[in-house]
Protein backbone atom coordinates (compact mmCIF):
# COMPACT_ATOMS: atom_id res chain seq x y z
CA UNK A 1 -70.56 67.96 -5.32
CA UNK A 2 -69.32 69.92 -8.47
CA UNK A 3 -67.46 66.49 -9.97
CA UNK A 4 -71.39 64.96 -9.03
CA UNK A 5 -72.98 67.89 -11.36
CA UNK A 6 -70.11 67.02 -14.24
CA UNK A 7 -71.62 63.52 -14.14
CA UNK A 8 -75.29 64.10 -14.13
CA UNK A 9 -74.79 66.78 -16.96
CA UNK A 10 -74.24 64.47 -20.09
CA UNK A 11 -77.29 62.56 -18.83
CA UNK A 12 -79.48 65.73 -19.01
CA UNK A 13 -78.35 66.40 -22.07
CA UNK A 14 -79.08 63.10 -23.87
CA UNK A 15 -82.64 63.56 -22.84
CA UNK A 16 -82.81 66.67 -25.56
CA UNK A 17 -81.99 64.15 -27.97
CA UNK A 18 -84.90 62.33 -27.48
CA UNK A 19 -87.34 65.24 -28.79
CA UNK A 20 -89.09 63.65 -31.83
CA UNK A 21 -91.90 64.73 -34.64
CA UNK A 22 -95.20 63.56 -33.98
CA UNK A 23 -95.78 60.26 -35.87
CA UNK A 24 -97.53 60.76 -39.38
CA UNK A 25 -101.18 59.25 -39.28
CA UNK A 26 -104.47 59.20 -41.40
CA UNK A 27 -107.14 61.51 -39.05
CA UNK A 28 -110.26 59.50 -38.87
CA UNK A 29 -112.71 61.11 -41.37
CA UNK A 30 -116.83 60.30 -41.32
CA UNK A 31 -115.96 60.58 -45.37
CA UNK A 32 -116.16 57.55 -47.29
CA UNK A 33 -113.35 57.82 -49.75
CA UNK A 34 -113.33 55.98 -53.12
CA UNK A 35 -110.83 53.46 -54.39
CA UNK A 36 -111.16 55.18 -57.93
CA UNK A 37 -111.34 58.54 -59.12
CA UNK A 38 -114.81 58.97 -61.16
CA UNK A 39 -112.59 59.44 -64.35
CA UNK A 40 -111.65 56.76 -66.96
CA UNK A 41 -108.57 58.92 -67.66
CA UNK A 42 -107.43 58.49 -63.84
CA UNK A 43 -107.13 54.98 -65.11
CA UNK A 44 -103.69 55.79 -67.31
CA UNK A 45 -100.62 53.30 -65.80
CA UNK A 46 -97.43 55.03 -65.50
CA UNK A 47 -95.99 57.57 -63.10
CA UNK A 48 -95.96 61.65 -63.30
CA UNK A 49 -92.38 63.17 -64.08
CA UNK A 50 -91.47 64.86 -61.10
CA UNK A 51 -90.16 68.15 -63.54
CA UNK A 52 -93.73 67.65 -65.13
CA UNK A 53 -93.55 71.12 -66.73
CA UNK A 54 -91.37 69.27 -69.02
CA UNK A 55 -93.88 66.97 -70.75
CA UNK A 56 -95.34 70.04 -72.67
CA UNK A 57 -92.73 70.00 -75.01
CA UNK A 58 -91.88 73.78 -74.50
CA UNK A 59 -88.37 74.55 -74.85
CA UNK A 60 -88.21 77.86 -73.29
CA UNK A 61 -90.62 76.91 -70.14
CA UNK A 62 -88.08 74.61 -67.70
CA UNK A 63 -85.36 77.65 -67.59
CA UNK A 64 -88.08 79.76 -66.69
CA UNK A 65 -89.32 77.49 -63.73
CA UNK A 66 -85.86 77.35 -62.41
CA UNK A 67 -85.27 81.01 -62.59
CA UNK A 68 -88.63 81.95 -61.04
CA UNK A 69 -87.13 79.12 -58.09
CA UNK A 70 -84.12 80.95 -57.97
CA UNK A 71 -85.74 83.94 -57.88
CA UNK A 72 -89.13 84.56 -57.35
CA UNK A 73 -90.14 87.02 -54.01
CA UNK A 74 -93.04 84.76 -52.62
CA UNK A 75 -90.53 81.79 -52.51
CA UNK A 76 -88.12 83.90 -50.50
CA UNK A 77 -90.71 84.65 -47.85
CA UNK A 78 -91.29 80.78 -47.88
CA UNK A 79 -88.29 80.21 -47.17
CA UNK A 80 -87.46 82.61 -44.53
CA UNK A 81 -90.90 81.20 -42.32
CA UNK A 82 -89.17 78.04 -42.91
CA UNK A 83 -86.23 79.37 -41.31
CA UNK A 84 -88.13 81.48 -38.39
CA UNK A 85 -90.14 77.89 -37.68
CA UNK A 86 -87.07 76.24 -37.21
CA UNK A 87 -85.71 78.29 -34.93
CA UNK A 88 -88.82 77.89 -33.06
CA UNK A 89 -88.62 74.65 -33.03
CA UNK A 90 -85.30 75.07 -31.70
CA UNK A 91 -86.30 77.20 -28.66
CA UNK A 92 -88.99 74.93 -27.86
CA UNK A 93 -86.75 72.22 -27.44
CA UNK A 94 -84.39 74.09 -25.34
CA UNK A 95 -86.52 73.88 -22.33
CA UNK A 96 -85.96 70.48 -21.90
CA UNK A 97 -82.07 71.13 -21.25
CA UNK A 98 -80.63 72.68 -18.67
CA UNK A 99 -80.10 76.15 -18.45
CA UNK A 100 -76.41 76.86 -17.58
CA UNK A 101 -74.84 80.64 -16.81
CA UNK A 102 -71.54 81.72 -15.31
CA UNK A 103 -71.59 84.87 -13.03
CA UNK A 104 -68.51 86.60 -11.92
CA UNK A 105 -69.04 89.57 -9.55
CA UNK A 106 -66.84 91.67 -7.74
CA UNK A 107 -67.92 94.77 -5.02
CA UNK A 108 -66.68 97.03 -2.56
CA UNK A 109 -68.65 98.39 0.43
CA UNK A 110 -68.21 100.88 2.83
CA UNK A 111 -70.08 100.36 6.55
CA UNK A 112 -70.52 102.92 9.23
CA UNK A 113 -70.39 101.95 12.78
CA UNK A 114 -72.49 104.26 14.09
CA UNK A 115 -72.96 104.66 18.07
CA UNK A 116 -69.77 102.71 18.59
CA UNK A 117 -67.87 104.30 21.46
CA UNK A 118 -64.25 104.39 19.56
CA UNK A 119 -62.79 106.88 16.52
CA UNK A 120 -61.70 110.11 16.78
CA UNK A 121 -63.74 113.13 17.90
CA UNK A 122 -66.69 114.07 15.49
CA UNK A 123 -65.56 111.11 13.47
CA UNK A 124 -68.20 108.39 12.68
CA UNK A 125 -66.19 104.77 12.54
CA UNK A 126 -66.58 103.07 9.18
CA UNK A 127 -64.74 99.93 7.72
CA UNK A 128 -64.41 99.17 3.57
CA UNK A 129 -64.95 95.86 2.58
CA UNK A 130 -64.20 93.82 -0.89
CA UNK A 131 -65.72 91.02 -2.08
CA UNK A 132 -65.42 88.87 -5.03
CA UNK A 133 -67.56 85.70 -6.86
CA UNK A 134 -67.24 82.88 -9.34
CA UNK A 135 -70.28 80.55 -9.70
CA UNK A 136 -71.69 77.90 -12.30
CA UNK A 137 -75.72 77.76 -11.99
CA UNK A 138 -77.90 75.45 -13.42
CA UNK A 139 -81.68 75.79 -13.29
CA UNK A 140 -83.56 72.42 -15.06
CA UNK A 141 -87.11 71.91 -14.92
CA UNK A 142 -87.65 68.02 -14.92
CA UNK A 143 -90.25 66.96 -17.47
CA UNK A 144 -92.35 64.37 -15.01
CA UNK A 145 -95.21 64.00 -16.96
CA UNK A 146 -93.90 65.00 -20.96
CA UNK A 147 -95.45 68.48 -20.93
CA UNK A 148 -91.91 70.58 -21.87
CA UNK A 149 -91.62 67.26 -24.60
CA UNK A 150 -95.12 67.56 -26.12
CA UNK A 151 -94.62 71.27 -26.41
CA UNK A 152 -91.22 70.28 -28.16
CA UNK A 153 -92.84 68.11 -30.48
CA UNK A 154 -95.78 70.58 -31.79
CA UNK A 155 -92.94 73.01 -32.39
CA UNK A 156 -91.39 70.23 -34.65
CA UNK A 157 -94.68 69.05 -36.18
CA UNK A 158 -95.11 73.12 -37.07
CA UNK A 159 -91.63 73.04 -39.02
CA UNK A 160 -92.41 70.33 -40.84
CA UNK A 161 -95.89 71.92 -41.72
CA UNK A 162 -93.82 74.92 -43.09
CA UNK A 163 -91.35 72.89 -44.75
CA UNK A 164 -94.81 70.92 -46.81
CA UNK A 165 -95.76 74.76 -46.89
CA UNK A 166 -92.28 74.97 -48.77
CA UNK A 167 -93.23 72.82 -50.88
CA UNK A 168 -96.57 74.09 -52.06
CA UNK A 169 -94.86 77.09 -52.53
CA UNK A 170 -92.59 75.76 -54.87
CA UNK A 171 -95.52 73.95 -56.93
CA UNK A 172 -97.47 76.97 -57.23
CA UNK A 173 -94.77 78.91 -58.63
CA UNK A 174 -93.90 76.47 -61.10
CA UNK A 175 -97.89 76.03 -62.42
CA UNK A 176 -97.93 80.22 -61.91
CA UNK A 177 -95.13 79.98 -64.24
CA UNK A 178 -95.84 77.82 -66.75
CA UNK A 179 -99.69 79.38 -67.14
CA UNK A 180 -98.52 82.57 -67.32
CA UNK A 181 -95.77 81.90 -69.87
CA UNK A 182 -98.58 79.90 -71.85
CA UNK A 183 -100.63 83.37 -71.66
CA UNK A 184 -97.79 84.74 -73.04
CA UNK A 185 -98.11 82.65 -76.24
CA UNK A 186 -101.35 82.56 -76.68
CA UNK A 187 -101.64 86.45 -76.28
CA UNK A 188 -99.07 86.30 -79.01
CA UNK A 189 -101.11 84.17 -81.42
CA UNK A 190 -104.16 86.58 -80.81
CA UNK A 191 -102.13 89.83 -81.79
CA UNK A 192 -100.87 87.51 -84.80
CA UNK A 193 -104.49 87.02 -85.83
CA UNK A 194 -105.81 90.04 -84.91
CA UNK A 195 -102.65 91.71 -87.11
CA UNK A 196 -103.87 89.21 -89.85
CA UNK A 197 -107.26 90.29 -89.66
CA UNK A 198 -107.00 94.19 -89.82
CA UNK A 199 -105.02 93.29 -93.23
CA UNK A 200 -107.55 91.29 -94.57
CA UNK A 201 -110.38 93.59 -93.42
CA UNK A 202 -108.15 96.38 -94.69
CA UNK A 203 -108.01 94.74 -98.47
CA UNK A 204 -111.61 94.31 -98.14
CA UNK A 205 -112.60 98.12 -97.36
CA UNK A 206 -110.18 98.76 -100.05
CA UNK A 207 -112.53 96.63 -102.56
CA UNK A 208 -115.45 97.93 -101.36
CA UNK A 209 -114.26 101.29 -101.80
CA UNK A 210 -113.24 100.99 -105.14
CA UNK A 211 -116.55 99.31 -106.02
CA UNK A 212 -118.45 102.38 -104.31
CA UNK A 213 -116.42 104.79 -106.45
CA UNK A 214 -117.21 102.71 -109.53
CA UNK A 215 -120.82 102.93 -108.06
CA UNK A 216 -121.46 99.44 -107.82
CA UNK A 217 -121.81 99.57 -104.71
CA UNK A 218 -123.72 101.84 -101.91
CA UNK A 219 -122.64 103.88 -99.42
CA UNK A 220 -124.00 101.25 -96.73
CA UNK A 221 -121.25 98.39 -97.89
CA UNK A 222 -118.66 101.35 -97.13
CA UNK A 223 -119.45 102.28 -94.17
CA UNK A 224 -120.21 99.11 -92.69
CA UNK A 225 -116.23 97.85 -94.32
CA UNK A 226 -115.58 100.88 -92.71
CA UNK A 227 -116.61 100.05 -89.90
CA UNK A 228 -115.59 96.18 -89.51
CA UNK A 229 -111.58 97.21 -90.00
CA UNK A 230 -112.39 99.83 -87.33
CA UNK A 231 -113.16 97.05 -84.55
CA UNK A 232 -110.18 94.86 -85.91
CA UNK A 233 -107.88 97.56 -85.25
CA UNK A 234 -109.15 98.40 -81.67
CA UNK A 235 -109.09 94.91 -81.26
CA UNK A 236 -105.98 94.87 -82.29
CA UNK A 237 -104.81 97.53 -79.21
CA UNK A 238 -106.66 94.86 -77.37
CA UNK A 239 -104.52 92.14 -77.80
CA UNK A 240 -101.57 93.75 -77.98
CA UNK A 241 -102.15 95.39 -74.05
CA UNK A 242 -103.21 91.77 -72.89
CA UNK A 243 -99.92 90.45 -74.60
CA UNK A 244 -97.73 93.24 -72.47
CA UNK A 245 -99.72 92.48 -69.31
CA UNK A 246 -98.81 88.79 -69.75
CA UNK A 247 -95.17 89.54 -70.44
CA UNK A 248 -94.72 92.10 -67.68
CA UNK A 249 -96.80 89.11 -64.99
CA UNK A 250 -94.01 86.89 -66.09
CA UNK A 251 -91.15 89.05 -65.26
CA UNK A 252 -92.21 89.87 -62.10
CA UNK A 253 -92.85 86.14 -61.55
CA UNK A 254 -88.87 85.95 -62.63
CA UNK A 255 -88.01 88.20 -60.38
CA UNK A 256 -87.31 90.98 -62.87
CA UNK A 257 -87.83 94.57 -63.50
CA UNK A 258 -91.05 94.54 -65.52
CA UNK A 259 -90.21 95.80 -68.21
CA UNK A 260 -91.38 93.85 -71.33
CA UNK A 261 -87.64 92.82 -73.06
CA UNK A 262 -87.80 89.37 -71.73
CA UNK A 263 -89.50 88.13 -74.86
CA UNK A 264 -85.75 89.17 -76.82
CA UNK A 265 -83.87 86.47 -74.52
CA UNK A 266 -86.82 83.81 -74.94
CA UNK A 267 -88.93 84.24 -78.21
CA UNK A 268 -91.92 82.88 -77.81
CA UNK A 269 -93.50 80.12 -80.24
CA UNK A 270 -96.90 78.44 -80.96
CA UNK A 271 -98.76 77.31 -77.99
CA UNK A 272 -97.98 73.45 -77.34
CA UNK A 273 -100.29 70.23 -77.91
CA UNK A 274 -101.77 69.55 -74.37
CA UNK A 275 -99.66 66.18 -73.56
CA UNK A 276 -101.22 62.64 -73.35
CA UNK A 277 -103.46 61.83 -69.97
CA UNK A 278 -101.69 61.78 -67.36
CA UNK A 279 -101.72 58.62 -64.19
CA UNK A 280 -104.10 60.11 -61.33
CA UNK A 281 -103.07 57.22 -59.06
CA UNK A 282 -105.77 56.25 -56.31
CA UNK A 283 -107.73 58.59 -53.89
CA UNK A 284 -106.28 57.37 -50.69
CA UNK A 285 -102.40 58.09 -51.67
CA UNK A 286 -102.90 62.05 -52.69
CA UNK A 287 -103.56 62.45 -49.11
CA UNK A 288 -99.70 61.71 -48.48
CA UNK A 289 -98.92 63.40 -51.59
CA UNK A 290 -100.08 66.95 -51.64
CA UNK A 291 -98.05 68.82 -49.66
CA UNK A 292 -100.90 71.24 -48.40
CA UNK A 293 -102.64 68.05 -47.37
CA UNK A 294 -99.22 67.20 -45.51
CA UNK A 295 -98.76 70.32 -43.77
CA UNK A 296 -102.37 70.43 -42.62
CA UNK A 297 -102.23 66.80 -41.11
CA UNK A 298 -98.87 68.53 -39.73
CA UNK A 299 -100.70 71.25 -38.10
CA UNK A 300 -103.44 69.03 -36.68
CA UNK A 301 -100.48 66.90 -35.47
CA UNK A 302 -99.19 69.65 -33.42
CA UNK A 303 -102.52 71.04 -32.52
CA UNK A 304 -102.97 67.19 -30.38
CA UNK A 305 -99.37 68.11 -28.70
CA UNK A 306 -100.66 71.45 -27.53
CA UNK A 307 -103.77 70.12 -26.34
CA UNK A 308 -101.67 67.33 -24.50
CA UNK A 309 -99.34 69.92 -22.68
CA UNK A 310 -102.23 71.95 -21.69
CA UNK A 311 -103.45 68.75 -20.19
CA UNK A 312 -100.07 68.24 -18.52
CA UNK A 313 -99.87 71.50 -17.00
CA UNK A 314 -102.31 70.57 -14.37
CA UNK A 315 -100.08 68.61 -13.02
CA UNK A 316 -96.92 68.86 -10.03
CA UNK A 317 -93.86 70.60 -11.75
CA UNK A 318 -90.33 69.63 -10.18
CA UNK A 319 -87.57 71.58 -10.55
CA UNK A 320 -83.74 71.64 -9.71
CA UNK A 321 -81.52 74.26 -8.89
CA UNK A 322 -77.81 73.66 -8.38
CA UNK A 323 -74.92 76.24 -8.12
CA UNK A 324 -71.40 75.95 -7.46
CA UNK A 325 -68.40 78.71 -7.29
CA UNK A 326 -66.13 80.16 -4.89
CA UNK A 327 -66.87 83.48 -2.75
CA UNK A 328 -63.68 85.47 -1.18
CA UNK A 329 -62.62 89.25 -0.23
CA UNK A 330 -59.35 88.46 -2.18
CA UNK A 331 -59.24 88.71 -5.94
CA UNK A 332 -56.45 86.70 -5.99
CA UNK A 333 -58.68 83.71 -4.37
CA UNK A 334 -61.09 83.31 -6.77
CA UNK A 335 -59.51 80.18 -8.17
CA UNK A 336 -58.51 78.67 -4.51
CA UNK A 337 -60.71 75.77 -3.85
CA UNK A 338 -60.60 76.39 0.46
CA UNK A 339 -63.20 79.35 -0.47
CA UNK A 340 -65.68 76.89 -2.68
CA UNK A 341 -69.04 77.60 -1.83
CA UNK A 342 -72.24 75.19 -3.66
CA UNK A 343 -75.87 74.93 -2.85
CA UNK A 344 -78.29 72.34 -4.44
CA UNK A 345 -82.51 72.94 -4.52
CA UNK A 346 -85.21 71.37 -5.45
CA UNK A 347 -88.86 72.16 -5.84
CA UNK A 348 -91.78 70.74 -6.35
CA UNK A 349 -95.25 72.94 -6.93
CA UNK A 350 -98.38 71.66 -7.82
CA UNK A 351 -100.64 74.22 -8.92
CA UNK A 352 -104.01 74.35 -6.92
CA UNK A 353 -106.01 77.82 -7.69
CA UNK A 354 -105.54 80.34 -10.99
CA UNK A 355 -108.51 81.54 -11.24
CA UNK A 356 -109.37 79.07 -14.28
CA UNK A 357 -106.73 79.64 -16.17
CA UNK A 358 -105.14 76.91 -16.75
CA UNK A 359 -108.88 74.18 -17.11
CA UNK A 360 -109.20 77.38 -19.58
CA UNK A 361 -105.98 76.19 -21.58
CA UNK A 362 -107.02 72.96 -21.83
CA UNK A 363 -110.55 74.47 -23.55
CA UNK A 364 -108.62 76.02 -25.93
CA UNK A 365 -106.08 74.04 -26.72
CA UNK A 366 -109.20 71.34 -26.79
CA UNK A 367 -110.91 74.03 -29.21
CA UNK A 368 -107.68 74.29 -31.52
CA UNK A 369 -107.48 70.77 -32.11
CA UNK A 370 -111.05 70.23 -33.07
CA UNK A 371 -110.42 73.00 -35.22
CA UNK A 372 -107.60 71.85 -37.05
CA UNK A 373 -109.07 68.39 -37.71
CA UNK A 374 -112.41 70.19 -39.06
CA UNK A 375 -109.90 72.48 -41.30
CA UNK A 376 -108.39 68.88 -42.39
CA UNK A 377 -111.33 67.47 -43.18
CA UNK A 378 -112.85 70.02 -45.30
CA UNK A 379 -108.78 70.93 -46.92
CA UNK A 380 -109.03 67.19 -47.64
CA UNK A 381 -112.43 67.30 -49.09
CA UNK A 382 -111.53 70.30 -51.52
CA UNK A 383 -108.41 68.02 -52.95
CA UNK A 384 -109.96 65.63 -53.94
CA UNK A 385 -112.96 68.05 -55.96
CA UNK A 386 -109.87 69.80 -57.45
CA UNK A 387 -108.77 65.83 -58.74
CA UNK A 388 -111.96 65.05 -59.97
CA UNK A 389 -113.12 68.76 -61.59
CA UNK A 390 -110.41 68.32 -63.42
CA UNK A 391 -109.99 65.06 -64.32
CA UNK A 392 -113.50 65.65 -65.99
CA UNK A 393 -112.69 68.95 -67.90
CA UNK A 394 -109.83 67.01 -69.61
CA UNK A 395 -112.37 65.35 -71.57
CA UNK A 396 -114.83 67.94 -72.00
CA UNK A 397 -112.37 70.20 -73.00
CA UNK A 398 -110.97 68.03 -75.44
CA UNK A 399 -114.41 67.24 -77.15
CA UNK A 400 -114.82 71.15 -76.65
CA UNK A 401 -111.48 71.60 -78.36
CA UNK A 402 -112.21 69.31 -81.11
CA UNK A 403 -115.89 70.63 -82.13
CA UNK A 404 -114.66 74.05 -82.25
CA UNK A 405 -111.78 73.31 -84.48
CA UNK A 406 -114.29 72.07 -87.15
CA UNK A 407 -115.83 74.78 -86.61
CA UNK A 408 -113.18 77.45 -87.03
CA UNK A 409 -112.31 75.12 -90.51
CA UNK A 410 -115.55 75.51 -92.26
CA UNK A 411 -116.29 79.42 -90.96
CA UNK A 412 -112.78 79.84 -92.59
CA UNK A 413 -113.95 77.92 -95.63
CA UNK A 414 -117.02 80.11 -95.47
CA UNK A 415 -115.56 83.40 -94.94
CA UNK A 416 -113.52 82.73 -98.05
CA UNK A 417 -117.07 81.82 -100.12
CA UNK A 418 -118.42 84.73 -99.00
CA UNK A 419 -115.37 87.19 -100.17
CA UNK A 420 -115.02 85.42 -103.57
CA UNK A 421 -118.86 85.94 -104.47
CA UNK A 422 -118.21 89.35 -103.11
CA UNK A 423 -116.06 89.67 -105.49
CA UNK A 424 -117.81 88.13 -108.43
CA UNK A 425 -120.65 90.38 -107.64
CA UNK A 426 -123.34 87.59 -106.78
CA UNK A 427 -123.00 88.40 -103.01
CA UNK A 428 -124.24 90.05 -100.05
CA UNK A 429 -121.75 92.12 -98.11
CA UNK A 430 -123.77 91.36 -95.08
CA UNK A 431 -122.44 87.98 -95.21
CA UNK A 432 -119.20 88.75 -95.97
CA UNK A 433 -119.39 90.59 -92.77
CA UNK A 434 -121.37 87.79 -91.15
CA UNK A 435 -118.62 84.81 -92.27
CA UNK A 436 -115.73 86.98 -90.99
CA UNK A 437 -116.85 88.32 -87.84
CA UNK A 438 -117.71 84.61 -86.82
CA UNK A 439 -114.19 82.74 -88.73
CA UNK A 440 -112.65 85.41 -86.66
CA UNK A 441 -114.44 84.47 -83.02
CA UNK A 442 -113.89 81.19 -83.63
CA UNK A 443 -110.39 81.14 -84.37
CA UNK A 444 -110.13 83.01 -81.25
CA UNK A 445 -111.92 81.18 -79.07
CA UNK A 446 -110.14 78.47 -80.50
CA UNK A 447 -106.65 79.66 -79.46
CA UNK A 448 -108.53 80.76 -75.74
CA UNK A 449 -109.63 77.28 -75.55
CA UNK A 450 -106.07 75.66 -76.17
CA UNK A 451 -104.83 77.03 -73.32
CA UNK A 452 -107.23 76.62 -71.08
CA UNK A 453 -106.41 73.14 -71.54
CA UNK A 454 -102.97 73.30 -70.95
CA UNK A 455 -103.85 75.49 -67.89
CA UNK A 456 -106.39 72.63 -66.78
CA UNK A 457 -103.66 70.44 -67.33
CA UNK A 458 -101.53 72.27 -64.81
CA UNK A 459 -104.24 72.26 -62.35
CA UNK A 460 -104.54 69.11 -62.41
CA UNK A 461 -100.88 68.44 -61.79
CA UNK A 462 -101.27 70.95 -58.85
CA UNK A 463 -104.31 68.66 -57.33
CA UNK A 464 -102.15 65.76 -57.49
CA UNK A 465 -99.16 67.42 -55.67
CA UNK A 466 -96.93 68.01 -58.35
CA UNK A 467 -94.80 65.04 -59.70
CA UNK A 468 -94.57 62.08 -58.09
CA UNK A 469 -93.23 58.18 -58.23
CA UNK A 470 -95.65 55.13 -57.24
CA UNK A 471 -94.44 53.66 -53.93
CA UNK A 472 -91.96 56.34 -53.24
CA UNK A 473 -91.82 57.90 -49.63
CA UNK A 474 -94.79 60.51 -49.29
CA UNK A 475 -92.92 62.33 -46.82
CA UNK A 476 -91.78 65.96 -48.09
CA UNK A 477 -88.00 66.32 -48.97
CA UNK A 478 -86.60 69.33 -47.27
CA UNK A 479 -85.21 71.81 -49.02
CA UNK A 480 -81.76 72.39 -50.24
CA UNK A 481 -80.03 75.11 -47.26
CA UNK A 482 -82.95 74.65 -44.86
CA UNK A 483 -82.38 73.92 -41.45
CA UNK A 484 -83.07 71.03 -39.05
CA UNK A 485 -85.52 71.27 -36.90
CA UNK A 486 -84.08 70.35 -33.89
CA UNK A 487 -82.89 66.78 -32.59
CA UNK A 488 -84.69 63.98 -33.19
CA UNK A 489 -84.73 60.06 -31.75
């Protein structure tokens, strides 16, 4: 009987190899989805650069991606749910082996023989006895019907959601990155021109000042100088506490101390040229792209297994229970084979009254599923807004970007009008004030406006999943050091 549980154990085991990931599939969606995006930009041929940071020309910005990978806090956490889903998946699948223990016991006992008619006088008869155990159980649950299996498999389909979750995680930090580090320059730029403009509001008080004394001019072109270099300096302090906030967001992003020296290891430049159009690809392919997208059809994957085990746990459950060992009062025979003892049991139950509970498991399990495909739907929905929102704001913003340059040009042109008749005495200080005031917003808003491009830009790469390759394998690539999830057919 124990050479008979040697044989049948290899075949138990091979059926834990047979534990696979729920195929990948396309939900069925009352959603009529496009074979173009609405944009004529979408139409660019080509494919994105998977490191697509790297088309904005920035030199400093791909060692800053890969430390905030290295390093970065949130990404840890990803990776250690990636880990704890694993091991779930792991634990699910373990039900479908056998579970295998080896006892060893040993005991003494001492018995009275009380009423027997022999011993000594006053002396109750007892007798001391030793015993001593080996055994090898095995307890299996035979998965009849696939219930243990599709409970397996939505364990599997969960780490693969958390490895797409992975994923994500990675893309966000990199776009977190790169706009931040982008906020960084253009906060930069603004203390530049606000630093620019206190100097040449500064030079103009001073004129005005010395025309006052001359009294050439009245008090009211004072005070109003006066008071235009006041707002450029508070401006100033402005610009200069959004540029620390933006350095110390980036740090922490790096996983560093915050505190504001990593512009002396990367010195930050001009803001970059928001890169040509990038190819948008078609509709139906982001949904095997985007690794949210993944990990939700993941989810809803393993939401049908649940609901399918909850089904199968209506029905008859057999189970086996085999042990094997020997049993003696000797410890010296625990190794003879004349004291071998075995037993072999099976059961079968079929559950007939809970109370409900378990027609109530397949409700909710019924209730999770339609859930998750409604969570799909609308996840799925949202993706593609995020493609086409910002497939359209790369043209408006361009046309934006391009108007207000012109604009900036000729208030600049004006501005410097305005101070030379100022200075010839044939002009109003009213619109000197006027011409700088508004050269100043718009040079501003100009240098806002240039990275909210790039940061549309990056958005858009985020609603397209990052970089990608036409006709390369939508599946998610696990990550470098993460584990499997279990065995798979």
């Amino acid at each position: 009987m124990k050479q008979r549980l040697l044989t049948l154990a290899p075949a138990m085991f091979l059926l834990l190899a047979c534990v696979s990931a729920p195929q990948r599939r396309q939900p069925e969606m009352d959603v009529a989805i496009p074979e173009s995006w609405g944009s004529a930009t979408a139409a660019v041929p080509g494919q994105i650069e998977t490191e697509w940071w790297s088309t904005f020309g920035d030199g400093h910005l791909p060692t800053l991606i890969r430390l905030a990978m290295e390093r970065n806090s949130d990404l840890h956490a990803a990776v250690a749910r990636l880990d704890r889903a694993a091991a779930e998946a792991r634990i699910a699948g373990a039900d479908l082996a056998p579970s295998v223990g080896l006892n060893v016991g040993g005991g003494r006992q001492r018995r009275n023989f009380v009423g027997f008619p022999f011993g000594a006088e006053g002396e109750v008869p007892a007798a001391t006895f030793d015993s001593f155990g080996v055994s090898l159980d095995t307890s299996w649950e035979v998965d009849l019907w696939g219930r243990i299996r599709a409970s397996a498999r939505s364990a599997v389909a969960e780490h693969q959601a958390s490895e797409a979750d992975l994923a994500a995680a990675r893309l966000s930090i990199a776009a977190q990155t790169a706009k931040t580090w982008f906020s960084v320059l253009e906060a930069g730029q603004q203390v530049a021109l606000a630093r620019e403009t206190v100097a040449s509001f500064r030079l103009s008080t001073e004129q005005v000042r010395s025309r006052y004394v001359m009294g050439i001019r009245s008090a009211l072109d004072l005070r109003l100088a006066l008071s235009n270099l006041a707002g450029a300096e508070a401006l100033l302090q402005l610009r200069l506490t959004q540029h620390d906030r933006a350095t110390r967001q980036l740090e922490v992003l790096l996983g560093r101390y915050p505190g504001g020296s990593i512009l002396a290891i990367y010195p930050p430049g001009d803001l970059p040229r928001t890169p040509d159009p990038v190819p948008a690809g078609l509709p139906a392919e982001l949904i095997a792209r985007r690794p949210d997208l993944i990990a939700a059809e993941r989810r809803l994957a393993a939401a049908d297994q649940r609901y399918l085990a909850a089904r199968r746990a209506l029905y008859p459950r057999l189970s086996l229970t085999a042990s094997g060992g020997t049993v003696t009062d000797a410890l010296t025979d625990l190794l003879n084979g004349d004291f071998r003892v075995w037993s072999l049991v099976g059961n079968l139950a079929q559950p007939l009254f809970q109370g409900g509970r378990l027609r109530a498991g397949v409700d909710r399990a019924d209730a999770a599923d339609r859930e998750a495909l409604a969570l799909y739907v609308g996840q799925v929905l949202h993706a593609f807004a995020e493609v086409e929102s910002n497939l359209a704001a790369e043209q408006r913003l361009a046309l934006q970007e391009r108007h207000l340059a012109e604009a900036a040009t000729q208030l600049r042109a004006a501005r410097e009008l305005a101070e030379e008749r100022y200075r010839t005495g044939v002009g109003f200080y009213l619109v000197v004030l006027e011409s700088q005031t508004r050269a100043l917003t718009a040079e501003s808003g100009l240098l806002a406006l240039r990275r909210q491009r790039l940061d549309n830009r990056i958005d858009l790469h985020l609603a397209l999943g990052g970089g990608f390759v036409a006709g390369a394998d939508p599946l998610v690539t696990p990550q470098p050091g993460a584990p499997s999830p279990g065995p798979a057919s």
